[in-house]
C-alpha atoms as a PDB file:
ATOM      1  CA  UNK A   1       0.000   0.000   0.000  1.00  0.00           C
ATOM      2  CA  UNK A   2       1.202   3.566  -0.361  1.00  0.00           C
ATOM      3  CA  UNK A   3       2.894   5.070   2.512  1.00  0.00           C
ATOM      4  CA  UNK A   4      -0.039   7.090   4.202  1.00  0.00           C
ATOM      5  CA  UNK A   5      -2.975   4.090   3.526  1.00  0.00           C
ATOM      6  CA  UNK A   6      -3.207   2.839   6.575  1.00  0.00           C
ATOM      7  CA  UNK A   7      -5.898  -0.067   5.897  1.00  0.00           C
ATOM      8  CA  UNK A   8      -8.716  -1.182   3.909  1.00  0.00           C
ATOM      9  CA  UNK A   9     -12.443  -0.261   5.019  1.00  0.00           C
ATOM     10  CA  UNK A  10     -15.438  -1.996   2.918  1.00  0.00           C
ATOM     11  CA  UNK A  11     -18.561  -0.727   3.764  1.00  0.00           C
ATOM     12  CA  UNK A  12     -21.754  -3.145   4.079  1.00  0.00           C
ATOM     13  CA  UNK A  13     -23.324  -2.380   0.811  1.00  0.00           C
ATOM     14  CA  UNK A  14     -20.140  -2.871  -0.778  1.00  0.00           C
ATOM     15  CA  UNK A  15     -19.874  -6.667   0.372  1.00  0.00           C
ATOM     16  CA  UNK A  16     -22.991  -7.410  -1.003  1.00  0.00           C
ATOM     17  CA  UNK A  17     -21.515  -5.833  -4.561  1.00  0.00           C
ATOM     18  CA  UNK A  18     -18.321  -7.365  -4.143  1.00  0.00           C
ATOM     19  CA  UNK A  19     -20.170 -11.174  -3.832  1.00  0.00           C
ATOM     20  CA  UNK A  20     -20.818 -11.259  -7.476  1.00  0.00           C
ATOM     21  CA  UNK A  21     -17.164 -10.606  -8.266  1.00  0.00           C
ATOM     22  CA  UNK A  22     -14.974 -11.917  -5.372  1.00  0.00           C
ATOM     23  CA  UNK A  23     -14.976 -12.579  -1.884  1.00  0.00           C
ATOM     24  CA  UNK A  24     -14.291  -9.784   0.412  1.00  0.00           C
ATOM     25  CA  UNK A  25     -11.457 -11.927   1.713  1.00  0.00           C
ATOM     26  CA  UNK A  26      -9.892 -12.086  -1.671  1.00  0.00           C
ATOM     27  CA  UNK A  27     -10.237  -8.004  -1.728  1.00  0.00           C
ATOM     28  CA  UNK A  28      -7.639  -8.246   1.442  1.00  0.00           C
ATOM     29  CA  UNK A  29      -5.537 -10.644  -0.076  1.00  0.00           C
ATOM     30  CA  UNK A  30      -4.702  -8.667  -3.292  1.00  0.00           C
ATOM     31  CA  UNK A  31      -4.171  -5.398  -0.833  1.00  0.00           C
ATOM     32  CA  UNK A  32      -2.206  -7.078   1.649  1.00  0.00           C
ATOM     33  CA  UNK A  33      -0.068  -9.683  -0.198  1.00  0.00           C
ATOM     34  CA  UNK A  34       3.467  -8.877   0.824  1.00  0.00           C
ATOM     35  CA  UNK A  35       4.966 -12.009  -1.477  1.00  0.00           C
ATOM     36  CA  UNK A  36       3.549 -10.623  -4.266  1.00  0.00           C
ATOM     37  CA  UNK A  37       2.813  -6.940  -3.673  1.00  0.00           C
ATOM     38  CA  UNK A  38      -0.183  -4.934  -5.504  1.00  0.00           C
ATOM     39  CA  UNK A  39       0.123  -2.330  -8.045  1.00  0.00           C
ATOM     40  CA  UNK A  40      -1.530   0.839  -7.136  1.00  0.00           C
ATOM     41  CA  UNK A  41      -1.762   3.274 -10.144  1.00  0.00           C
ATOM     42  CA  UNK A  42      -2.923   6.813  -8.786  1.00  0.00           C
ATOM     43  CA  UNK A  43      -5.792   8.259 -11.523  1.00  0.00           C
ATOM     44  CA  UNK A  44      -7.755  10.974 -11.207  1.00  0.00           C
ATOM     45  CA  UNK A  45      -8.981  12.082  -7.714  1.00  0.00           C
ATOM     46  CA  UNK A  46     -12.848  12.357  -7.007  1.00  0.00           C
ATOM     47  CA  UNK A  47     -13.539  15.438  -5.690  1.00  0.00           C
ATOM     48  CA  UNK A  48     -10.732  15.882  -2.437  1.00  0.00           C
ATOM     49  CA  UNK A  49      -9.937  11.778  -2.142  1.00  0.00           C
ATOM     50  CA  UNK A  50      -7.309  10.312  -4.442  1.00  0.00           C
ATOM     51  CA  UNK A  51      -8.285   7.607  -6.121  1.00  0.00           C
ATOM     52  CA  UNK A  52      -6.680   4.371  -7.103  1.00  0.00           C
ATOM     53  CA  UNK A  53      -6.772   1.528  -9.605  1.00  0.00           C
ATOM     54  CA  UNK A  54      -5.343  -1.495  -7.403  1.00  0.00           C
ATOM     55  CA  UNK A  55      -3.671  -4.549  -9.728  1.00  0.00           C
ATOM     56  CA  UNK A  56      -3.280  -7.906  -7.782  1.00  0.00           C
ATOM     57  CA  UNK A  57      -3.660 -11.490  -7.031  1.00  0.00           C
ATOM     58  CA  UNK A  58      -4.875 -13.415  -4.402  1.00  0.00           C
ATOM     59  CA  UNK A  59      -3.444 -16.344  -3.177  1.00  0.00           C
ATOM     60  CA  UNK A  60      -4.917 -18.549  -5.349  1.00  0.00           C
ATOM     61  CA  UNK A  61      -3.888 -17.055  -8.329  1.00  0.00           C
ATOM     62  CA  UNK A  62      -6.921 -14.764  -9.731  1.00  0.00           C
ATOM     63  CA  UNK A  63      -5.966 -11.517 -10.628  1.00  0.00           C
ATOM     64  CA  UNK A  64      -8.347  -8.451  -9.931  1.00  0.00           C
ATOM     65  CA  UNK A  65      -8.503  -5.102 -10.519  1.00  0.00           C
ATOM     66  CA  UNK A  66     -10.214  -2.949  -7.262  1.00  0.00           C
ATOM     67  CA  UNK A  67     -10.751   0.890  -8.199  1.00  0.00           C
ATOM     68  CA  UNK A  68     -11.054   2.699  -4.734  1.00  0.00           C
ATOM     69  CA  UNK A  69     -10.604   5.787  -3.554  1.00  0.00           C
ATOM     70  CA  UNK A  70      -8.738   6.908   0.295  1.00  0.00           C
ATOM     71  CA  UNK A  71     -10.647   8.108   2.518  1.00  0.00           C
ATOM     72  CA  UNK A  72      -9.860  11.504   4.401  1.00  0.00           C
ATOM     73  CA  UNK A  73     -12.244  12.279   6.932  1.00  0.00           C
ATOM     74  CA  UNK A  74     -11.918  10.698  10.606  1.00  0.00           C
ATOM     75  CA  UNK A  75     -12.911   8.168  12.084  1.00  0.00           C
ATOM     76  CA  UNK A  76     -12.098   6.537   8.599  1.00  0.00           C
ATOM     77  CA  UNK A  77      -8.889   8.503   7.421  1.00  0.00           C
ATOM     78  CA  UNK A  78      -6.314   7.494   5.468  1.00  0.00           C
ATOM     79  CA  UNK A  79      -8.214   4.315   4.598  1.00  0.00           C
ATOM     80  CA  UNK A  80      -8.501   2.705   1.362  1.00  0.00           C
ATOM     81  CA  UNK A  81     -12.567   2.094   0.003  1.00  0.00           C
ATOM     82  CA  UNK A  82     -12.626  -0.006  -2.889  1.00  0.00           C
ATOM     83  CA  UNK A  83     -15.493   1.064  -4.691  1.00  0.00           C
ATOM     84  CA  UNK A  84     -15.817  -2.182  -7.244  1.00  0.00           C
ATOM     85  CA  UNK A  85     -13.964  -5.303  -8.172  1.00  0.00           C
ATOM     86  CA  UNK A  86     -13.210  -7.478 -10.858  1.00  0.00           C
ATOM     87  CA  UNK A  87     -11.336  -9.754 -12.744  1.00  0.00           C
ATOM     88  CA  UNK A  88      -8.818  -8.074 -15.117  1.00  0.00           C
ATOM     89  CA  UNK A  89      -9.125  -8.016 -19.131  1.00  0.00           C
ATOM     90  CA  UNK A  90      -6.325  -9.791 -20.861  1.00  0.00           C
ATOM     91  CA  UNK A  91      -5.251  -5.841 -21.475  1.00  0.00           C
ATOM     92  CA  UNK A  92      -4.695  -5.280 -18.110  1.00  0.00           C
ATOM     93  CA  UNK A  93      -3.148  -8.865 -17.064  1.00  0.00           C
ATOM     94  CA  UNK A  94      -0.726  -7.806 -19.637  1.00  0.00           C
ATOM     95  CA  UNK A  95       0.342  -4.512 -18.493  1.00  0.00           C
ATOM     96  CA  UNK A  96       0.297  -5.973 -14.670  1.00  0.00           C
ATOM     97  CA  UNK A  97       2.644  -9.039 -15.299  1.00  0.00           C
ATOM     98  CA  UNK A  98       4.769  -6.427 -17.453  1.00  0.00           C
ATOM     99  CA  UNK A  99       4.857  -4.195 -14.518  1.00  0.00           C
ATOM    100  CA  UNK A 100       5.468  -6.562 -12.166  1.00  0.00           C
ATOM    101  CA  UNK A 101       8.230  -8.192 -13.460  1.00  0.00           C
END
């Protein structure tokens, strides 16, 4: 994770979402695998919070993309949300096994 994300937060409603994707325990995998460490591209910021586009795999192998944004405002600051997550296009399994090479 970058220096100032302390954490992951995923809100109720965002389970539910996740469940048709990936497990929430698969979200934590990708963000906290420190064998093979996550990509996190910074894009453009939504309003004040930056956002991120998260490249990773879990520990059994799938590898997901989670777009999220940090969170700024206590009690929740300096938390990542993930917003969505997914499997990655062949596109962007390419230019995460080229990046993390």
């Amino acid at each position: 994770m970058p220096p100032k994300i302390n954490g992951c937060y995923i809100p109720p409603d965002r389970v539910r979402h996740f469940a048709k994707r990936a497990l929430p325990e698969e979200v934590y995998e990708v963000l906290e695998n420190e064998d093979d460490p996550a990509l996190w591209i910074r894009t453009k910021a939504l309003g004040n919070s930056p956002a991120y586009l998260v490249y990773g795999r879990t520990l059994a192998g799938r590898l997901l993309i989670i777009p999220g944004i940090v969170l700024l405002e206590p009690p929740l600051k300096n938390l990542f949300m993930p917003v969505t997550v997914r499997e990655m296009t062949r596109t962007e399994r390419q230019y995460y096994l080229r990046q993390n090479r």
